[in-house]
N, C-alpha and C. Protein backbone atom coordinates (compact mmCIF):
# COMPACT_ATOMS: atom_id res chain seq x y z
N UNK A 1 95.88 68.93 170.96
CA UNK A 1 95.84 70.36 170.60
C UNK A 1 94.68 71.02 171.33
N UNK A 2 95.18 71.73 172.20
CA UNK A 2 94.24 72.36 172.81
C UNK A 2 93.04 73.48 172.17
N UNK A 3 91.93 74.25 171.89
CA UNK A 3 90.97 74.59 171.77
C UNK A 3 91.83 76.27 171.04
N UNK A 4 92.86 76.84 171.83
CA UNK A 4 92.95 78.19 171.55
C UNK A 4 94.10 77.82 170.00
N UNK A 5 94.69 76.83 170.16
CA UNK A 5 95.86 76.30 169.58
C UNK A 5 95.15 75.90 167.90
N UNK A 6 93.94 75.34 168.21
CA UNK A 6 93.22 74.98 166.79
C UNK A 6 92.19 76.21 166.35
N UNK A 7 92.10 76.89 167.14
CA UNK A 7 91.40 78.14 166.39
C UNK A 7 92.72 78.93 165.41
N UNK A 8 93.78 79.10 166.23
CA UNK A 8 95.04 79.54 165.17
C UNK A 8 95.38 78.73 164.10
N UNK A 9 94.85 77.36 164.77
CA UNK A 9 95.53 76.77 162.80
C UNK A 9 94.43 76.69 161.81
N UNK A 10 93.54 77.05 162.19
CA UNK A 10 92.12 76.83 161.22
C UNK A 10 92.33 78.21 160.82
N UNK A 11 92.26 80.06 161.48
CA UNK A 11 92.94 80.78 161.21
C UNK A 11 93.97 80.90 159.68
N UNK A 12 94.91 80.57 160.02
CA UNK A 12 96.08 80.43 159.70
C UNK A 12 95.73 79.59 158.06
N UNK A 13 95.16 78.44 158.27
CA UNK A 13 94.48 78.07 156.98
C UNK A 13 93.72 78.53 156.04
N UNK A 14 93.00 79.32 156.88
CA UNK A 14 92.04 80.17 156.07
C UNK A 14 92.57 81.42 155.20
N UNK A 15 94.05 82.18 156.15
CA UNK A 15 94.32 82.99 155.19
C UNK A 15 95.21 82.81 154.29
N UNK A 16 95.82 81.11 154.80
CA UNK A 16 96.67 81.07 153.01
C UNK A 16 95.63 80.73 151.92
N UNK A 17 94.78 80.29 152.38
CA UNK A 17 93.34 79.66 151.37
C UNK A 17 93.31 80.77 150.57
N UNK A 18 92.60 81.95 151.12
CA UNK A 18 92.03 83.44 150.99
C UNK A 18 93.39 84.09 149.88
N UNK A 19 94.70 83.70 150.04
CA UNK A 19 95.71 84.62 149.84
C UNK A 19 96.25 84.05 148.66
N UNK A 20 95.96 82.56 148.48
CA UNK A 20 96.43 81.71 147.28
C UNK A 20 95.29 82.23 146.22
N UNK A 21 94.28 81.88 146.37
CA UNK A 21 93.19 82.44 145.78
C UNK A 21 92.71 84.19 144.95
N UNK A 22 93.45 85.10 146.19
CA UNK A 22 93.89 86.43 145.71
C UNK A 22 94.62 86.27 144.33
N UNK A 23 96.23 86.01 144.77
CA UNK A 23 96.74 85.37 144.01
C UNK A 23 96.68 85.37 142.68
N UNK A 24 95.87 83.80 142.78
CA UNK A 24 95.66 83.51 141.47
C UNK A 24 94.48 84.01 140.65
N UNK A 25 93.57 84.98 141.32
CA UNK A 25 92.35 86.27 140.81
C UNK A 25 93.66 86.92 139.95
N UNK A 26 94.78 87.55 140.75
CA UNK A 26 95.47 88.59 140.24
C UNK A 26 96.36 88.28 138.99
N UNK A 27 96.43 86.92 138.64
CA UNK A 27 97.28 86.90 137.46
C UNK A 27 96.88 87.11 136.32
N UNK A 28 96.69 88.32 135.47
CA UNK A 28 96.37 88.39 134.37
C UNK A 28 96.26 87.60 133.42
N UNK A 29 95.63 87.42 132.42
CA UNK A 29 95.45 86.83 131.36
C UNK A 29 96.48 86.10 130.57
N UNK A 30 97.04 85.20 129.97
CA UNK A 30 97.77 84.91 129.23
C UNK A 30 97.45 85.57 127.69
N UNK A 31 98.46 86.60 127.35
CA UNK A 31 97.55 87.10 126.02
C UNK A 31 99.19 87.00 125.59
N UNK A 32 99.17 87.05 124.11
CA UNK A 32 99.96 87.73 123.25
C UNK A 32 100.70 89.46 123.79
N UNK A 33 101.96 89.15 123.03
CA UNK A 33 102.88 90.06 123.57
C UNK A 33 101.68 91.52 122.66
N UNK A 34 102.27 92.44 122.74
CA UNK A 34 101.46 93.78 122.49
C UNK A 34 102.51 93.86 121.13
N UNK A 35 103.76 93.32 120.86
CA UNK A 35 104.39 93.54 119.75
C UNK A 35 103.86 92.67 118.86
N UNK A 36 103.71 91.25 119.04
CA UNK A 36 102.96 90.16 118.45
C UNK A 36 101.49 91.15 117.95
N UNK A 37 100.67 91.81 118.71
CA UNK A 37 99.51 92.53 117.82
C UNK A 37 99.60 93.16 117.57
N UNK A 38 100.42 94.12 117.39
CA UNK A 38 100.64 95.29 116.60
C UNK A 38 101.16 94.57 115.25
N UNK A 39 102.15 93.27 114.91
CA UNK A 39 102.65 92.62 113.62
C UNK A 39 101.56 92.23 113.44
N UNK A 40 100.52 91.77 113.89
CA UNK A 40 99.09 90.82 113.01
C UNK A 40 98.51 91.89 112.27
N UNK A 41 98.32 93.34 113.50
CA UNK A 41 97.15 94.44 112.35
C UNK A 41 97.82 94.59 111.50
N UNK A 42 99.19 94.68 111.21
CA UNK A 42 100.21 95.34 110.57
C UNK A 42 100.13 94.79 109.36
N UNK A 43 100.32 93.34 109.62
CA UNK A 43 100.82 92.63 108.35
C UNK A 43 99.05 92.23 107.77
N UNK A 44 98.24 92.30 108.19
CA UNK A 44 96.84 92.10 107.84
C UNK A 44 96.56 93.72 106.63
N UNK A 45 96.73 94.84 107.46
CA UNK A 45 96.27 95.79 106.69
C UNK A 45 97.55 95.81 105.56
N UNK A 46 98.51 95.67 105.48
CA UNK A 46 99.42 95.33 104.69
C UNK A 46 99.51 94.96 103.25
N UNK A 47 98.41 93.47 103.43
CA UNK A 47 98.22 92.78 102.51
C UNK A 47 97.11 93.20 101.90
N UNK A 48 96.60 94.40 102.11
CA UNK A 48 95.51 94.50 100.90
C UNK A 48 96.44 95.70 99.90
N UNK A 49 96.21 95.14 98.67
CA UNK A 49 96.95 95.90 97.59
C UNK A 49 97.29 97.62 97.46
N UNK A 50 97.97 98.44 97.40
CA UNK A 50 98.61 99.28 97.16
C UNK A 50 98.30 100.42 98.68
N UNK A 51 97.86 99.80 99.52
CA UNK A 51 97.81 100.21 100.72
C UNK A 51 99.28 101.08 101.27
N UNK A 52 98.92 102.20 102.23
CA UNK A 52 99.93 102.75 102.06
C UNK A 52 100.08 103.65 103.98
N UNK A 53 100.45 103.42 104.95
CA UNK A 53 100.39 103.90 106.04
C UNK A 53 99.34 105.56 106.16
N UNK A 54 98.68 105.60 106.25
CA UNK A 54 97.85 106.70 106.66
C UNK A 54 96.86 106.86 105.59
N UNK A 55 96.62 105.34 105.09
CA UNK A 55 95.33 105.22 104.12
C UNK A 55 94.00 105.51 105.20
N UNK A 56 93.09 105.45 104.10
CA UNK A 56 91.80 105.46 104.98
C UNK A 56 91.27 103.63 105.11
N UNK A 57 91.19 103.24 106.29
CA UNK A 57 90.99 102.11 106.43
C UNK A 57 89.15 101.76 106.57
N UNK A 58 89.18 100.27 106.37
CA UNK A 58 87.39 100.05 106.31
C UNK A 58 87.01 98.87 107.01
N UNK A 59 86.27 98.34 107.44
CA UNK A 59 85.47 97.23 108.09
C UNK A 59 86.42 96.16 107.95
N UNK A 60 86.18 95.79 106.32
CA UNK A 60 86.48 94.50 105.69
C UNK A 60 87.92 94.60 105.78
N UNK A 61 88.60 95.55 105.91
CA UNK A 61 90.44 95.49 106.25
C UNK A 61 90.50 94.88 107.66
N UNK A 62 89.60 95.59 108.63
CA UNK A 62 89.93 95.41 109.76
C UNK A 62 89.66 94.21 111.07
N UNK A 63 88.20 93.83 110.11
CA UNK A 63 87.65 92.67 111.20
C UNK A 63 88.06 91.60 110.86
N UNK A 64 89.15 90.74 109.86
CA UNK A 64 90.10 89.45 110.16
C UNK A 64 91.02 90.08 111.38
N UNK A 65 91.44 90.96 111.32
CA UNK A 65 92.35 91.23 112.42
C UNK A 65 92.18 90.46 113.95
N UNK A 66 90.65 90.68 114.12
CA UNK A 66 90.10 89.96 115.60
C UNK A 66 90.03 88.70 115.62
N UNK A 67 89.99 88.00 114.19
CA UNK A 67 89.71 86.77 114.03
C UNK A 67 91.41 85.88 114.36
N UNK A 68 92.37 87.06 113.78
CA UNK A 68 93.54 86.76 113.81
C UNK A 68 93.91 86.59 115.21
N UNK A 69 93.73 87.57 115.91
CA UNK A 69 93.74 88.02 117.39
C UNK A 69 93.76 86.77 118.38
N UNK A 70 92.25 86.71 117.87
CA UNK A 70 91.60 85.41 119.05
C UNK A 70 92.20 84.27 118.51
N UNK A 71 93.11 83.34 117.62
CA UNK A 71 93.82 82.78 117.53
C UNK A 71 95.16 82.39 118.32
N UNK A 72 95.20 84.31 118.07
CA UNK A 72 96.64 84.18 119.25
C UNK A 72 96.72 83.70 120.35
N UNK A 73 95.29 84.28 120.78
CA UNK A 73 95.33 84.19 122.08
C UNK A 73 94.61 84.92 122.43
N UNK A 74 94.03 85.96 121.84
CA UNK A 74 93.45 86.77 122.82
C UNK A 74 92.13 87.52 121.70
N UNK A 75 90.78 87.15 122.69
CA UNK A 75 89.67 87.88 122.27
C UNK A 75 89.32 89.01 122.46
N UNK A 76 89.16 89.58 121.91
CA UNK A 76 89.11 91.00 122.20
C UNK A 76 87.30 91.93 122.48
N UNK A 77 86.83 91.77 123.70
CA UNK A 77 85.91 91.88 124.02
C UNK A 77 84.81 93.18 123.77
N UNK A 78 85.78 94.11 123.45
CA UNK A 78 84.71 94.99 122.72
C UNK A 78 85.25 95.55 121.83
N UNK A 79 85.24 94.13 120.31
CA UNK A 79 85.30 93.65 119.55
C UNK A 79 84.27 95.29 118.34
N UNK A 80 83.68 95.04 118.62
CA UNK A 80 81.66 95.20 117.93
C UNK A 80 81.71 97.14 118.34
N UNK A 81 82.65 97.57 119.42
CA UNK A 81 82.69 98.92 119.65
C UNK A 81 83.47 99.34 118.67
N UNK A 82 84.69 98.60 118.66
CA UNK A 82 85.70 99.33 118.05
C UNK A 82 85.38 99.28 116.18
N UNK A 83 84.78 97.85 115.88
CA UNK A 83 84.70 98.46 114.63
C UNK A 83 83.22 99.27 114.02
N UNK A 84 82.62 99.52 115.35
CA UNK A 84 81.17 100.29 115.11
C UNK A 84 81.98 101.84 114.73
N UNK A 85 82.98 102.08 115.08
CA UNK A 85 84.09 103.34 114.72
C UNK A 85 84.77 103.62 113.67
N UNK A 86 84.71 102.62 113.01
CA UNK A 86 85.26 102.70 111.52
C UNK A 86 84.45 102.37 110.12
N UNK A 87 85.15 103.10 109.17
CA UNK A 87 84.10 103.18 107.91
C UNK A 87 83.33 101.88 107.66
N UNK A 88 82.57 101.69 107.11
CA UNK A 88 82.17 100.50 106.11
C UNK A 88 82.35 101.10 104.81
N UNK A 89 82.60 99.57 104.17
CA UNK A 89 82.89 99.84 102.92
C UNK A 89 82.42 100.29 101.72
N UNK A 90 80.79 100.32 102.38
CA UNK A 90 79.98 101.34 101.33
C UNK A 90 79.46 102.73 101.64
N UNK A 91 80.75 103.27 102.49
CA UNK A 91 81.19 104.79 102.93
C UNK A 91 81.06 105.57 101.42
N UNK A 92 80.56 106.26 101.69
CA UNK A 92 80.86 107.20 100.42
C UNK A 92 82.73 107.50 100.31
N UNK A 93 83.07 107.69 101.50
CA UNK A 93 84.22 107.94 101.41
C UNK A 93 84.96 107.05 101.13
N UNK A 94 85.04 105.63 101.77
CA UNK A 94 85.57 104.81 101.23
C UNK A 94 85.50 104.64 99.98
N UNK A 95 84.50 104.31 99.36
CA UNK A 95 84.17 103.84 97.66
C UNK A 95 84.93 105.39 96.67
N UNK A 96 84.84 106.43 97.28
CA UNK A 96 85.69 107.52 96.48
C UNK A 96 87.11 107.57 96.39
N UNK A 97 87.82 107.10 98.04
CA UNK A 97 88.83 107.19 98.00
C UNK A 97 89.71 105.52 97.85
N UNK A 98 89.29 104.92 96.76
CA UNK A 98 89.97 103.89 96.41
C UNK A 98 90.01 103.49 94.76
N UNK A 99 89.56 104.69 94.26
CA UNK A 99 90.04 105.19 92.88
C UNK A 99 91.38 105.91 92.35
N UNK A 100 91.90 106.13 91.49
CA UNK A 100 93.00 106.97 91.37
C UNK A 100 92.47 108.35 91.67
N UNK A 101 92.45 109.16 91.24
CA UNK A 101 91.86 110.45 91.68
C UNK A 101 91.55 110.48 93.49
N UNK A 102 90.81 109.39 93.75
CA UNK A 102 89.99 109.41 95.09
C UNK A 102 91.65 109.22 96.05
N UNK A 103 92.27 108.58 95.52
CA UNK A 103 93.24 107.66 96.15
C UNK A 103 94.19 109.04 96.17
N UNK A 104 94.66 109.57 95.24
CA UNK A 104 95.51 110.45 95.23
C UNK A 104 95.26 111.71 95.97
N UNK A 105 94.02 111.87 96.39
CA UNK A 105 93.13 113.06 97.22
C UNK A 105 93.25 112.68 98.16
N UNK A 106 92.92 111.31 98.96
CA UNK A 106 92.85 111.09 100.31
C UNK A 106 94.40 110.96 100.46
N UNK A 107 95.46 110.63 99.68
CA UNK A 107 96.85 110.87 100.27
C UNK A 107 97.30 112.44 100.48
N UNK A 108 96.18 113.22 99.96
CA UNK A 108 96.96 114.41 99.80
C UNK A 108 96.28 115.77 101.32
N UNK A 109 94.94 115.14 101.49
CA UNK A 109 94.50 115.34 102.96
C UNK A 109 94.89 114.30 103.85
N UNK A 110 94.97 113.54 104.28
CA UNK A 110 96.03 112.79 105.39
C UNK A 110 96.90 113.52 106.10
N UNK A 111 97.67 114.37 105.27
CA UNK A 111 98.51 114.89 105.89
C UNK A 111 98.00 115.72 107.00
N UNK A 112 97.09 116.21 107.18
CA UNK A 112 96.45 116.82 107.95
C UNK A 112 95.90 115.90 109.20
N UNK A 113 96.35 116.49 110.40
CA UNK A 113 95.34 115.83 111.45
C UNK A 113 93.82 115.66 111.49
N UNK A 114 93.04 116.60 110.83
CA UNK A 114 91.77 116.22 110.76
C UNK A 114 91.03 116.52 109.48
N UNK A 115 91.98 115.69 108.52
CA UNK A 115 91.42 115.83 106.72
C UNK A 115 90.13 114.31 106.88
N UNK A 116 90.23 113.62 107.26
CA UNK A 116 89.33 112.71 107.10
C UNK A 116 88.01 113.00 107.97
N UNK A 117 88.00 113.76 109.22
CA UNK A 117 86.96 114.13 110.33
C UNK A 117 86.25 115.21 109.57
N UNK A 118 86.87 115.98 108.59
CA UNK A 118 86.14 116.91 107.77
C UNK A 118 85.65 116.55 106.60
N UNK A 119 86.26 115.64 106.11
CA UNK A 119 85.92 115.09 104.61
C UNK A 119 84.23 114.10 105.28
N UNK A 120 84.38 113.28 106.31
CA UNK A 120 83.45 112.78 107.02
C UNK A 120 82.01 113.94 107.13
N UNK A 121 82.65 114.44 107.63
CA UNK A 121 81.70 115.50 108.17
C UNK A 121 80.37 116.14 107.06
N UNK A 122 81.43 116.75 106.06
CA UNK A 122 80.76 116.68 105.02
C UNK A 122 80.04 115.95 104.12
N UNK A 123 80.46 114.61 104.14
CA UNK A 123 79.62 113.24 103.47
C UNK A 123 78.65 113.00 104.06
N UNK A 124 78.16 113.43 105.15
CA UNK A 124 77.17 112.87 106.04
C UNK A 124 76.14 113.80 105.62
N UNK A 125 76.50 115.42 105.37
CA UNK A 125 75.76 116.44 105.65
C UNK A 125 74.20 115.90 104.28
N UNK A 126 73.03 116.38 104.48
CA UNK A 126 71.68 116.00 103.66
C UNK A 126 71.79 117.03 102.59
N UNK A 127 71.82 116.19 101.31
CA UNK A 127 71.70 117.31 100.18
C UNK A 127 72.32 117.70 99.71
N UNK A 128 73.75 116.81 100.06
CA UNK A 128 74.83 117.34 99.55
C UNK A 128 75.24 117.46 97.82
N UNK A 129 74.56 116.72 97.22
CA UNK A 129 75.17 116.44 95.42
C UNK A 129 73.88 116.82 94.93
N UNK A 130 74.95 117.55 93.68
CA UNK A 130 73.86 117.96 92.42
C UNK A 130 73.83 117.35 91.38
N UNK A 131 73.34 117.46 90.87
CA UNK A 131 73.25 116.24 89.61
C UNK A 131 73.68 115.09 89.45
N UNK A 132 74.00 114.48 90.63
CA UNK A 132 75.01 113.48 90.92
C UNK A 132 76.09 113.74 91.84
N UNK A 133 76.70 115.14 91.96
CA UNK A 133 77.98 114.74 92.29
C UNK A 133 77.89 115.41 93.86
N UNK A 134 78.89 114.99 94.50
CA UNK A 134 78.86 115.60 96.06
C UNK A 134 79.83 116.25 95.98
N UNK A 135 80.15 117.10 97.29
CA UNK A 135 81.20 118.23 97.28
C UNK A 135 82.33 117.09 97.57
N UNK A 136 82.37 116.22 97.82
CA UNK A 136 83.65 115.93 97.89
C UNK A 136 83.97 114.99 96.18
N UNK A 137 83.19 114.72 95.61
CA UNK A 137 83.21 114.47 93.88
C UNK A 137 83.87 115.10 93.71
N UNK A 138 83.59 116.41 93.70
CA UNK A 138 83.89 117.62 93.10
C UNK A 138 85.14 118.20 93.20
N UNK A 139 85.82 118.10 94.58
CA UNK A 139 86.98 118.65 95.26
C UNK A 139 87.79 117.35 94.54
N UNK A 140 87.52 116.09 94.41
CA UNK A 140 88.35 115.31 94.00
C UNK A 140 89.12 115.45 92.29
N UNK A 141 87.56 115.60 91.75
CA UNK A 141 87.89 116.14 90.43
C UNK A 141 88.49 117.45 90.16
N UNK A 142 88.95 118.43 91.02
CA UNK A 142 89.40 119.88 90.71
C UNK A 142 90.39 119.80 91.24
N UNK A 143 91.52 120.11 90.12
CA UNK A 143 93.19 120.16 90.12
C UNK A 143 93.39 121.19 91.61
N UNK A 144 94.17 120.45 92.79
CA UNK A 144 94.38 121.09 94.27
C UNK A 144 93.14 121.56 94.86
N UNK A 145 92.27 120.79 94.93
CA UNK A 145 90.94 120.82 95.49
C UNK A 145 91.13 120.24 96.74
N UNK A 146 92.35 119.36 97.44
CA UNK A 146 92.43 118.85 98.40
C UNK A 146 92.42 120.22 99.63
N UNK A 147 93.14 120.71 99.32
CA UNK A 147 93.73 121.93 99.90
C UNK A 147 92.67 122.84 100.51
N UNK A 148 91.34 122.63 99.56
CA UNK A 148 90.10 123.37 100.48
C UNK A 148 89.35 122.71 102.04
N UNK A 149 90.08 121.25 101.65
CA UNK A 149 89.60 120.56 102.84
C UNK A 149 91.05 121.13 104.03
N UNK A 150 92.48 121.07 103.49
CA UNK A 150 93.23 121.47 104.41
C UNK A 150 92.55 122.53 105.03
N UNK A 151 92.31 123.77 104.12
CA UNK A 151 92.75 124.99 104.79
C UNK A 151 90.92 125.26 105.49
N UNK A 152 90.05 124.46 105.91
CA UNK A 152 89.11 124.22 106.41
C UNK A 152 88.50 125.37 107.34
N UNK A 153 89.81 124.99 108.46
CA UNK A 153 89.56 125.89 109.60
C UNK A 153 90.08 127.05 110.03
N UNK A 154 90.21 127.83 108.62
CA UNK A 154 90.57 128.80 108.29
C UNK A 154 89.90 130.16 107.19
N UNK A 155 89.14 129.16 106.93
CA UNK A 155 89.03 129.91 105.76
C UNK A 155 88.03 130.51 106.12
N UNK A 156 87.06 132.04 105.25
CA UNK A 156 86.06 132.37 105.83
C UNK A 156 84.55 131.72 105.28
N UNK A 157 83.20 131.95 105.45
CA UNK A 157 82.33 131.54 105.12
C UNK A 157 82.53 131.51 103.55
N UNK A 158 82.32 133.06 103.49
CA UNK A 158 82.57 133.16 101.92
C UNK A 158 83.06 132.58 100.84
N UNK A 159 84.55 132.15 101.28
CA UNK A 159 85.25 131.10 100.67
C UNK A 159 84.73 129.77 100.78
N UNK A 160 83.93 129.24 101.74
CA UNK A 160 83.53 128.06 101.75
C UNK A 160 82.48 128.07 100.68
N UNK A 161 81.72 128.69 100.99
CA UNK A 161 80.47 128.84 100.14
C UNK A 161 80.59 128.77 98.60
N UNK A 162 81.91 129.41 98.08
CA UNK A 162 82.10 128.98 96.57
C UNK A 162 82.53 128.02 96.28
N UNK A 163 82.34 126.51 97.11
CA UNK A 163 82.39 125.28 96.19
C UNK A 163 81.96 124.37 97.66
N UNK A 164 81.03 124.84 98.06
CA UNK A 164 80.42 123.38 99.23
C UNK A 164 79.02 123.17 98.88
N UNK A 165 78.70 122.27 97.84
CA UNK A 165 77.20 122.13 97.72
C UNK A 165 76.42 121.56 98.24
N UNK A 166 76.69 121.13 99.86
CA UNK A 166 75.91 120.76 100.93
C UNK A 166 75.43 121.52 101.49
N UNK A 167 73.98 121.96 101.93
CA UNK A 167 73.79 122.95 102.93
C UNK A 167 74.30 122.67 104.43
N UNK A 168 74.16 123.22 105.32
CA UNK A 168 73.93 123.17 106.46
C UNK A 168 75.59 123.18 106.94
N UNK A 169 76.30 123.23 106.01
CA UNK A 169 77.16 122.99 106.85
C UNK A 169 78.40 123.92 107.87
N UNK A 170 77.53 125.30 107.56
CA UNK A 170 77.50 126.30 108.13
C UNK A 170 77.55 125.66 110.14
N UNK A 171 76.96 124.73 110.81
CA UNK A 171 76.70 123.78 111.89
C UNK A 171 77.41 123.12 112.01
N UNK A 172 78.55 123.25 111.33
CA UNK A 172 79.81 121.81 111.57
C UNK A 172 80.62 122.21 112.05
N UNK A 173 81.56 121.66 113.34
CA UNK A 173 82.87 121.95 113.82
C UNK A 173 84.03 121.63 112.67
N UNK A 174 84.71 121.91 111.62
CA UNK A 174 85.71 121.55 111.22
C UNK A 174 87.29 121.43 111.55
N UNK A 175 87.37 121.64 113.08
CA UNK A 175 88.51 121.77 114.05
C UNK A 175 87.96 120.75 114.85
N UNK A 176 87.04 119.60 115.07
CA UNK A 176 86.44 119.01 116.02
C UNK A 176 86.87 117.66 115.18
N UNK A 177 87.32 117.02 116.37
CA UNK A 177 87.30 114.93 115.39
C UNK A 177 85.85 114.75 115.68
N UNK A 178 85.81 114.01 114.83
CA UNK A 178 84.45 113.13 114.89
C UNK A 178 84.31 111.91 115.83
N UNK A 179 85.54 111.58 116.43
CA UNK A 179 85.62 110.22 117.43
C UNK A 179 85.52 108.88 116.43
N UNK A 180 85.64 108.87 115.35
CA UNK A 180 85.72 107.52 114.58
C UNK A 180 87.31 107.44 114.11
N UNK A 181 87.31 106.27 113.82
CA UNK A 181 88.68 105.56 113.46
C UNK A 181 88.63 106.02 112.20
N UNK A 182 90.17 106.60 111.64
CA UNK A 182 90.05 106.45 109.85
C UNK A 182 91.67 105.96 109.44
N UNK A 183 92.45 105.60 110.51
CA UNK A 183 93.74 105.35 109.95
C UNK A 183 94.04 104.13 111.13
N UNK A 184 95.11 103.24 110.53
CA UNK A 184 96.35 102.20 111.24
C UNK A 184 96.32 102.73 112.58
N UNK A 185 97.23 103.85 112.25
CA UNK A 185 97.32 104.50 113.68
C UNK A 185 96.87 104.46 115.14
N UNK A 186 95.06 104.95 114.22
CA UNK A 186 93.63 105.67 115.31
C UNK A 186 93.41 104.06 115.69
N UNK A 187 93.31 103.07 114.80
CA UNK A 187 92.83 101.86 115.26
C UNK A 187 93.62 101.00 116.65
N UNK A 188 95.24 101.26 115.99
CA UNK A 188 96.10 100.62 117.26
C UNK A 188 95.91 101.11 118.78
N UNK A 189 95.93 102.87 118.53
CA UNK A 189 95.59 103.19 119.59
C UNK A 189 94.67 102.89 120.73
N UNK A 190 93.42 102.51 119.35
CA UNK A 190 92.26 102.16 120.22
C UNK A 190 92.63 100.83 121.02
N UNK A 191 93.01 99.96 119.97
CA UNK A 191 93.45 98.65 120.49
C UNK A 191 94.30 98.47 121.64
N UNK A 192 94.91 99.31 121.76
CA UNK A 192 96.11 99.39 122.83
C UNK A 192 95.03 99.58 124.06
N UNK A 193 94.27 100.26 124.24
CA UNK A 193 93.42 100.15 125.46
C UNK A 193 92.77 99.39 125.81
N UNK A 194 92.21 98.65 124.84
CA UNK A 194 91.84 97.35 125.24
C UNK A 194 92.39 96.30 125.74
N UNK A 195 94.05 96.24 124.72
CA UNK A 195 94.87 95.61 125.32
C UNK A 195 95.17 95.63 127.15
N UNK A 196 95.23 96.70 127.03
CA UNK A 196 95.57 97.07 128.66
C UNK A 196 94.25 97.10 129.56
N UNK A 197 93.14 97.11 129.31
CA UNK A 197 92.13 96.28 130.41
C UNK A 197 92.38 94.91 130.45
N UNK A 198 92.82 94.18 129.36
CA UNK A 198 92.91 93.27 129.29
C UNK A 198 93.48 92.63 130.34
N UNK A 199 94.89 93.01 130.05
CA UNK A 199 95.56 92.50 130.63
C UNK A 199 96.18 92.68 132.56
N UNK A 200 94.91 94.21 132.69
CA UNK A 200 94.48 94.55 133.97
C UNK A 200 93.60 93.02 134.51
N UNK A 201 92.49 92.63 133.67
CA UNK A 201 91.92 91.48 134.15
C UNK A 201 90.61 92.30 133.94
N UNK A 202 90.50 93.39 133.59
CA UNK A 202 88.90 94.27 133.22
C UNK A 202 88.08 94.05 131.78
């Protein structure tokens, strides 16, 4: 083999080397089907008692889910982001809305695209309860009190002002999400993007 003849096959070697190697960089992950995780969150948030699709979800519902996950097959790497986005369970909101009253209020704002980003909003605000109770106590305990959280971003100051015993909250977007998780839904969604870096190889 002459000199020009072995530079082409060394060549030639090098780029199936280079091209096998591409290759096998490019094959994504072996993960679980995306229907397979959508049945794990599913049947996970499921099983906690009288749970009901567009509940308000919490920590402790949600983080077996990853544990479930990485079983399948697949770890889910920013794991620690996604549930830094959702309630804990010693949310004010959570611990209110898993009473009857609380329970029957948070089914009755749900319906709304942003009944929980406002109900949030307000739990956070400093100073909110008097003698104990917070404005959202209060709205829970008063027959169609939900309805002041519906009609939110509508209503005028004035009207707010006769039953919000938080200050400040005159400073709040109540047409604005807050960017946290509060339903099945907000969580899959999130998940679904992860899924799909995933399975980009990112």
């Amino acid at each position: 083999m002459n000199i020009q003849n072995l530079k082409l096959t060394i060549a030639a070697t090098l780029c199936t080397i280079f091209l096998t190697a591409s290759t096998t960089l490019a094959v994504p992950p072996k993960l679980p089907s995306w229907d397979q995780v959508k049945k794990i969150a599913d049947q996970q948030l499921n099983s906690v008692a009288d749970y009901q699709p567009g509940d308000l979800i919490s920590k402790r519902q949600v983080d077996p889910i990853f544990d479930l996950l990485q079983r399948a097959g697949w770890t889910v790497s920013d794991r620690t982001d996604i549930v830094n986005l959702i309630c804990s369970d010693n949310d004010p909101m959570v611990r209110q809305f898993r009473s009857g009253n609380g329970k029957r209020f948070m089914r009755q704002i749900n319906n709304s695209p942003l009944g929980y980003d406002r109900v949030d909003q307000i739990e956070r605000l400093p100073g909110g309860g008097t003698l104990g109770q917070s404005t959202i106590d209060l709205l829970i305990a008063t027959p169609g009190g939900y309805k002041n959280i519906l009609n939110l971003g509508k209503s005028s100051p004035k009207e707010v002002q006769n039953w919000m015993l938080a200050p400040g909250w005159r400073s709040l977007n109540f047409n604005a999400a807050t960017g946290r998780i509060y339903t099945a839904d907000a969580f899959l969604a999130r998940l679904r993007e992860s899924y799909d870096a995933a399975l980009a190889g990112k």
